[in-house]
PDB file of N, CA and C in Angstrom:
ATOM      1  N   UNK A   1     -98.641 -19.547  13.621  1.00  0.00           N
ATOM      2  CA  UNK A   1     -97.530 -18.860  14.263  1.00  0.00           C
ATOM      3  C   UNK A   1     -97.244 -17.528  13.573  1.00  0.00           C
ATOM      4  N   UNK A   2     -97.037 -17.651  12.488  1.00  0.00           N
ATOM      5  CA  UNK A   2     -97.012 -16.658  11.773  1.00  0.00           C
ATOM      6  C   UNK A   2     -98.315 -14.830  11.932  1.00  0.00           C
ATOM      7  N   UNK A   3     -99.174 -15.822  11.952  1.00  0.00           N
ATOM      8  CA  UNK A   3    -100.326 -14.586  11.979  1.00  0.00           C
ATOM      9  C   UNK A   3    -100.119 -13.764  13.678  1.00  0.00           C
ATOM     10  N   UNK A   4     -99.683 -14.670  14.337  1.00  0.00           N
ATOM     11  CA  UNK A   4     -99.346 -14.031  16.319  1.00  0.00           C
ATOM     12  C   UNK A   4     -98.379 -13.456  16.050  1.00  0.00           C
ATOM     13  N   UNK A   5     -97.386 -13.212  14.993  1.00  0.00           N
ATOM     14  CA  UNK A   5     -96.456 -12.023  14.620  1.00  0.00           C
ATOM     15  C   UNK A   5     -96.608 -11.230  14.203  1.00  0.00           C
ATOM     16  N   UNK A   6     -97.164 -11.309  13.030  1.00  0.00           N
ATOM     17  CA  UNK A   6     -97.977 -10.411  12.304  1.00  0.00           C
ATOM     18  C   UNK A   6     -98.808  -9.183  13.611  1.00  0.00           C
ATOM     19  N   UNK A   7     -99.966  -9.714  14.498  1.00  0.00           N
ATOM     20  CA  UNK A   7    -100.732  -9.120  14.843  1.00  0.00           C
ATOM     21  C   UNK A   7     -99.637  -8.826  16.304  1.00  0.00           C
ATOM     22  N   UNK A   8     -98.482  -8.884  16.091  1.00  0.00           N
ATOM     23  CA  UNK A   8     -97.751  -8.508  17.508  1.00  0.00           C
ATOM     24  C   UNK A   8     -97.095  -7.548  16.583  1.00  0.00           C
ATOM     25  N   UNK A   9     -96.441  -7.529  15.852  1.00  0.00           N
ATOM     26  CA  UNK A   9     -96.000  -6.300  14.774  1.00  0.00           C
ATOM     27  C   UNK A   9     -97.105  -5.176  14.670  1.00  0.00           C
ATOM     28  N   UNK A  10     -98.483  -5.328  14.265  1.00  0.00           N
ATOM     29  CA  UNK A  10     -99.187  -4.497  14.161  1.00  0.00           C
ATOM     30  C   UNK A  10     -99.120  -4.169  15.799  1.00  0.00           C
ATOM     31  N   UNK A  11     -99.302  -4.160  16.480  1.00  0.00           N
ATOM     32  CA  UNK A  11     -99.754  -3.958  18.155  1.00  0.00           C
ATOM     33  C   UNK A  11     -98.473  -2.606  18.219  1.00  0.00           C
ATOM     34  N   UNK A  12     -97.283  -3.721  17.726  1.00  0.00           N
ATOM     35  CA  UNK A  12     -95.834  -2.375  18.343  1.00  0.00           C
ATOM     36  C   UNK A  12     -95.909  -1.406  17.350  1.00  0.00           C
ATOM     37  N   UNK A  13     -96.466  -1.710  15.954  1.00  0.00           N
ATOM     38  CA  UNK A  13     -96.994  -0.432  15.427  1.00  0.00           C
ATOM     39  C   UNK A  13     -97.648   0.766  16.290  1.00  0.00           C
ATOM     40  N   UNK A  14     -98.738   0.330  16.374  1.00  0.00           N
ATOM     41  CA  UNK A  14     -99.476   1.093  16.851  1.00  0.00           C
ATOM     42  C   UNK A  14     -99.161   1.861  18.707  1.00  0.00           C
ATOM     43  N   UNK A  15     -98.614   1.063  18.995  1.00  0.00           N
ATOM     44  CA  UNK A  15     -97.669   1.619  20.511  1.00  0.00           C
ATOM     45  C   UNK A  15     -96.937   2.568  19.805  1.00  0.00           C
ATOM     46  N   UNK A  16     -95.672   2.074  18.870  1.00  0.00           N
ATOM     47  CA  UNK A  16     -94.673   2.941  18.608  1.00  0.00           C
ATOM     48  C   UNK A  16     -95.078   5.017  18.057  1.00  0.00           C
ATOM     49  N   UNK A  17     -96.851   4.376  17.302  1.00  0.00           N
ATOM     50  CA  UNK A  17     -96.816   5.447  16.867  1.00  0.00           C
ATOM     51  C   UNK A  17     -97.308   6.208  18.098  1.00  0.00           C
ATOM     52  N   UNK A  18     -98.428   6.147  18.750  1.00  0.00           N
ATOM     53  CA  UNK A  18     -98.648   6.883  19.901  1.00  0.00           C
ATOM     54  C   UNK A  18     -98.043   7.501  21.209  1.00  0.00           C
ATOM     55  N   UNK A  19     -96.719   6.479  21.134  1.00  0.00           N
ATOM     56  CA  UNK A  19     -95.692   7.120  22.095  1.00  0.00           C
ATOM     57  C   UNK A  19     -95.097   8.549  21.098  1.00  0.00           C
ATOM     58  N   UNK A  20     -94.152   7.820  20.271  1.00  0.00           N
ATOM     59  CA  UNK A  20     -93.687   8.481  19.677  1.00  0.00           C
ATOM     60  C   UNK A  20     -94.428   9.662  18.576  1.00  0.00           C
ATOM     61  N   UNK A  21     -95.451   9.899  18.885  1.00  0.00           N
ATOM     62  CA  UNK A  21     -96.270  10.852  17.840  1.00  0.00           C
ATOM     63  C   UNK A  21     -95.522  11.117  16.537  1.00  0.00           C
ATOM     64  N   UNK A  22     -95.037   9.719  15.922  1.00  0.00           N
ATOM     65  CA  UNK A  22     -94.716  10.147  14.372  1.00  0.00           C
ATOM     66  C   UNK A  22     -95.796   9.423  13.100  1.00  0.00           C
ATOM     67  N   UNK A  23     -96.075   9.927  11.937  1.00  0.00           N
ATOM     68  CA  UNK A  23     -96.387   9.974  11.561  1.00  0.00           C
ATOM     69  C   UNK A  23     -96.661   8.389  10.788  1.00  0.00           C
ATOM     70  N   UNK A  24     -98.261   7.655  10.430  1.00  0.00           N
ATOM     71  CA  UNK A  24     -97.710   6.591   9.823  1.00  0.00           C
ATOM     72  C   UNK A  24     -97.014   6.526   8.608  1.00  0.00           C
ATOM     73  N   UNK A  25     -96.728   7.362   7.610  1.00  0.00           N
ATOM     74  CA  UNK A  25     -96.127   7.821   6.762  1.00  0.00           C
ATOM     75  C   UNK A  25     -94.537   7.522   7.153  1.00  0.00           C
ATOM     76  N   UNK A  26     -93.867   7.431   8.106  1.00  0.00           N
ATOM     77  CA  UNK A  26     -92.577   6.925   8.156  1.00  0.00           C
ATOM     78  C   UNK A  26     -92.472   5.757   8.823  1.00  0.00           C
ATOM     79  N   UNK A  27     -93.776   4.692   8.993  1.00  0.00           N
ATOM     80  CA  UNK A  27     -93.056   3.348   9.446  1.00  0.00           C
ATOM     81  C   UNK A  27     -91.973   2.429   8.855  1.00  0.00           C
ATOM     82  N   UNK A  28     -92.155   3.152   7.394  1.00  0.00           N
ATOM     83  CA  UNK A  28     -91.583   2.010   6.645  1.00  0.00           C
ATOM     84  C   UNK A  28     -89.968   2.342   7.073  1.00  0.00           C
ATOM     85  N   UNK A  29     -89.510   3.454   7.232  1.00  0.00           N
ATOM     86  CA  UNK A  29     -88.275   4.274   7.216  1.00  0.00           C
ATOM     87  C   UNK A  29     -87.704   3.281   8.801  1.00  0.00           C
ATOM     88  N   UNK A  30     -88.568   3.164   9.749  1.00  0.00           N
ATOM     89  CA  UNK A  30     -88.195   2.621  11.372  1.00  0.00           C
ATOM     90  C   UNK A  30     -88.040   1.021  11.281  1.00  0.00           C
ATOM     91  N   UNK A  31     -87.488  -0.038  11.403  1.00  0.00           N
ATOM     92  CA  UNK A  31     -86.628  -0.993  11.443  1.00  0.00           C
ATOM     93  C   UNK A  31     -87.682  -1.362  13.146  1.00  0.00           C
ATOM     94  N   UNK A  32     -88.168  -2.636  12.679  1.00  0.00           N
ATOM     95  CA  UNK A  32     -88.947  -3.071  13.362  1.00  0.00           C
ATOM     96  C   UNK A  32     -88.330  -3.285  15.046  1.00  0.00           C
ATOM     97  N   UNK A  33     -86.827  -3.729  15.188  1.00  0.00           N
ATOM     98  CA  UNK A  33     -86.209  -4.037  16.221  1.00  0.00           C
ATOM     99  C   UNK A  33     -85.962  -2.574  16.987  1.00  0.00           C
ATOM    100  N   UNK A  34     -85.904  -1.868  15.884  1.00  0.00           N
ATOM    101  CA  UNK A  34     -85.641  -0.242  16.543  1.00  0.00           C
ATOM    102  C   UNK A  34     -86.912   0.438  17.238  1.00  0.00           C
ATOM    103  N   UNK A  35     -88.157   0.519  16.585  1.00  0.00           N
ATOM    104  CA  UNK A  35     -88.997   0.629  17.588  1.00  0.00           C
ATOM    105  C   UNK A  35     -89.386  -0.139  18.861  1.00  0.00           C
ATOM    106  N   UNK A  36     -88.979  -1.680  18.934  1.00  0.00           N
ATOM    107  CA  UNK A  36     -88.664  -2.237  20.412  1.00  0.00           C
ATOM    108  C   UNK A  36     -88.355  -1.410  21.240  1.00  0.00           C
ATOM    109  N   UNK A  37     -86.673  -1.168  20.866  1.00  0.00           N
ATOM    110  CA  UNK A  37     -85.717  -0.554  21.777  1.00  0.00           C
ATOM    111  C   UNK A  37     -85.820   0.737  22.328  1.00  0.00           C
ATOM    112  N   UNK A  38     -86.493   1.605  21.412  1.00  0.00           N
ATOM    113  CA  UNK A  38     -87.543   2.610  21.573  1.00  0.00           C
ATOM    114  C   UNK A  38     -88.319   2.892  22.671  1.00  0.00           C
ATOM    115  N   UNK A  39     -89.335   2.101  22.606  1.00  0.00           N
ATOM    116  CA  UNK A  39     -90.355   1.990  23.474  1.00  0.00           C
ATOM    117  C   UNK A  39     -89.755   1.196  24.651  1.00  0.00           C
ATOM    118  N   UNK A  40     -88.861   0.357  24.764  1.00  0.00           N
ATOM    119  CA  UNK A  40     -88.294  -0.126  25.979  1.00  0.00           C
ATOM    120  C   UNK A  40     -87.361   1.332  26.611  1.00  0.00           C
ATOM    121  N   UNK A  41     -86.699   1.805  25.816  1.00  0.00           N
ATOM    122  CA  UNK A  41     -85.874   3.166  26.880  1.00  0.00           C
ATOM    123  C   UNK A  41     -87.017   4.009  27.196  1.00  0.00           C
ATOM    124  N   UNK A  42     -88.207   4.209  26.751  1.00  0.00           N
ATOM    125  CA  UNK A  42     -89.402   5.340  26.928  1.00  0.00           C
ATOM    126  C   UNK A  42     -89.846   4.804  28.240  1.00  0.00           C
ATOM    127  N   UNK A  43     -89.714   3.614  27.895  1.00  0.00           N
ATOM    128  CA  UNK A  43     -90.543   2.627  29.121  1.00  0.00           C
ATOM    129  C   UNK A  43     -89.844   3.249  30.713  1.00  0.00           C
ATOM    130  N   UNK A  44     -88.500   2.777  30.239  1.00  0.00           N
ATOM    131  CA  UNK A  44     -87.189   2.913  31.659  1.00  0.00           C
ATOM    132  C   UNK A  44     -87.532   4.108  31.890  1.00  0.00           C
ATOM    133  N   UNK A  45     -87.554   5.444  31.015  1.00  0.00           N
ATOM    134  CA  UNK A  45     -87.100   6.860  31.483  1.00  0.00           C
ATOM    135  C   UNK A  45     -88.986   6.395  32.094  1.00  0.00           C
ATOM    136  N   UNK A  46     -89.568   6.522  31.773  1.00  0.00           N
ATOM    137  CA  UNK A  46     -91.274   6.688  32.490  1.00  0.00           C
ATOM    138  C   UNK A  46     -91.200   6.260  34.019  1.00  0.00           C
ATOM    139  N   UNK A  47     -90.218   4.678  34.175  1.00  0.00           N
ATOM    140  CA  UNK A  47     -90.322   3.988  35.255  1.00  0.00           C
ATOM    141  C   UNK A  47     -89.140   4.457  36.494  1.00  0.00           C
ATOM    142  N   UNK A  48     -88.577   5.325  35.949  1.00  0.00           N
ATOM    143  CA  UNK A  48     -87.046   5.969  36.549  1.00  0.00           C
ATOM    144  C   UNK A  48     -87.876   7.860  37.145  1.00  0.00           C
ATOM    145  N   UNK A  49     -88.585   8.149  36.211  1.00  0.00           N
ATOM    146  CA  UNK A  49     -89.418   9.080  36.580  1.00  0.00           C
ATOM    147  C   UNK A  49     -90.320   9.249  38.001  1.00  0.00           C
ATOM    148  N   UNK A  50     -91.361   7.992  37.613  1.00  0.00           N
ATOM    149  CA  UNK A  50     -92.242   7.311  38.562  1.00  0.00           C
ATOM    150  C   UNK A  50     -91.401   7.299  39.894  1.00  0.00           C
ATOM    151  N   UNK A  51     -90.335   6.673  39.654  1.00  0.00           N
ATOM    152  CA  UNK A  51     -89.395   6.034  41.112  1.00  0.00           C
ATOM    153  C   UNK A  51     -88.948   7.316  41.560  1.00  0.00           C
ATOM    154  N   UNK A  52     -88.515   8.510  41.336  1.00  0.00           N
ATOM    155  CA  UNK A  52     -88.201   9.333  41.765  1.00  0.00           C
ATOM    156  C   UNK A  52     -89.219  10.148  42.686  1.00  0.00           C
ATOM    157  N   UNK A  53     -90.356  10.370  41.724  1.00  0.00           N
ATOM    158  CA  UNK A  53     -91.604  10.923  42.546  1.00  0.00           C
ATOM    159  C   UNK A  53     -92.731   9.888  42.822  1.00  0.00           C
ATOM    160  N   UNK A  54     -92.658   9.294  43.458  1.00  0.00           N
ATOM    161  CA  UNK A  54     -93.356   7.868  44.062  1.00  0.00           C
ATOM    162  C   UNK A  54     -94.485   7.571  43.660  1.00  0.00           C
ATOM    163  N   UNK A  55     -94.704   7.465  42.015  1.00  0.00           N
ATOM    164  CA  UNK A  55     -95.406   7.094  41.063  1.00  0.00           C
ATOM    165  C   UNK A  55     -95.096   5.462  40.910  1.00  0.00           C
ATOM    166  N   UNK A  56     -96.597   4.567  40.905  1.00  0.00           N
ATOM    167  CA  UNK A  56     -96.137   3.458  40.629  1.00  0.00           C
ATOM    168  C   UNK A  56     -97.486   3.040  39.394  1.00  0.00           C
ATOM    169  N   UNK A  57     -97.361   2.257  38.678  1.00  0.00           N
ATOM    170  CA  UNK A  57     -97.581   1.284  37.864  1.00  0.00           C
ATOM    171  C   UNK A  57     -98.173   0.008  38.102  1.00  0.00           C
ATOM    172  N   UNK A  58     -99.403  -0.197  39.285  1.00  0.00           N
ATOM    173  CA  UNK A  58     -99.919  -1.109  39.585  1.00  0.00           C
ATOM    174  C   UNK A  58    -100.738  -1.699  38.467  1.00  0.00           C
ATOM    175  N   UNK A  59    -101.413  -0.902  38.506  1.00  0.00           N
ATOM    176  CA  UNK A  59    -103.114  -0.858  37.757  1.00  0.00           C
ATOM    177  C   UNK A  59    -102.941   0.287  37.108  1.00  0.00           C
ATOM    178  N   UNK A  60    -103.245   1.650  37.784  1.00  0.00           N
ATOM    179  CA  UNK A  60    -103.026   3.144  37.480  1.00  0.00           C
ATOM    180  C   UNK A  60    -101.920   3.867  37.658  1.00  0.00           C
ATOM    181  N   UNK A  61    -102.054   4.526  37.006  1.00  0.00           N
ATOM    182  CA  UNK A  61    -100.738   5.790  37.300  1.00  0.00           C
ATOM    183  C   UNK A  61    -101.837   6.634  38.303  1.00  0.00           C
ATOM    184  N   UNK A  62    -100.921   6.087  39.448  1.00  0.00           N
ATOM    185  CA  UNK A  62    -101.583   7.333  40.901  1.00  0.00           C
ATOM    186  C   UNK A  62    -100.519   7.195  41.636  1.00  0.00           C
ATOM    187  N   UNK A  63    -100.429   8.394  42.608  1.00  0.00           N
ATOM    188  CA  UNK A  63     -99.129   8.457  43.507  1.00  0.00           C
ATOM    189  C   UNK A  63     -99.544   7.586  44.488  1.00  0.00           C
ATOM    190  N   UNK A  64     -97.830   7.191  45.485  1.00  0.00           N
ATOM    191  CA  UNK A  64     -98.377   6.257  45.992  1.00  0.00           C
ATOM    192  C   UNK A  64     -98.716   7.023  47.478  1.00  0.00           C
ATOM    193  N   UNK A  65     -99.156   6.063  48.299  1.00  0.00           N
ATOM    194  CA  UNK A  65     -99.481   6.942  49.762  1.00  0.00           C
ATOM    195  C   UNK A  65     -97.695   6.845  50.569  1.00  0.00           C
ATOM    196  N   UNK A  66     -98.008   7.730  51.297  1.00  0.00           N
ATOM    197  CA  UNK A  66     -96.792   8.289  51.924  1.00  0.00           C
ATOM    198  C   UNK A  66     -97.001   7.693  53.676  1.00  0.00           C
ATOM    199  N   UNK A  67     -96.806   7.154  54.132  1.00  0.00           N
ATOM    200  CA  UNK A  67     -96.987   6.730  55.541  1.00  0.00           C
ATOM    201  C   UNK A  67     -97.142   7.424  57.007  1.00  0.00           C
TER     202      UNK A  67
END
């Protein structure tokens, strides 16, 4: 159980840094629950974006067809 945390910690590592283009040099400084919450509002503003200009999130990021 332990090690499926571990390697789910490393995972939001590595999300957190590529969204956020910061440096690994300040993970230690970011509070593990805080990069969650992070990447969950990045998530919303991306999916609030999408919904506006009829971008969806199937599979790909492609617009959708218009009827």
């Amino acid at each position: 159980m332990k090690s499926t945390k571990l390697l789910d910690k490393e995972k939001l590592h590595k999300v957190y840094l590529l969204i956020t283009n910061k440096d690994k040099s300040t993970m230690n400084e970011v509070h593990f629950d805080q990069m969650k919450r992070e990447i969950i509002n990045r998530w919303k503003k991306i999916k609030e974006i999408d919904s506006a200009t009829n971008m969806s999130y199937s599979n790909h990021a492609v617009p959708s067809k218009q009827p």
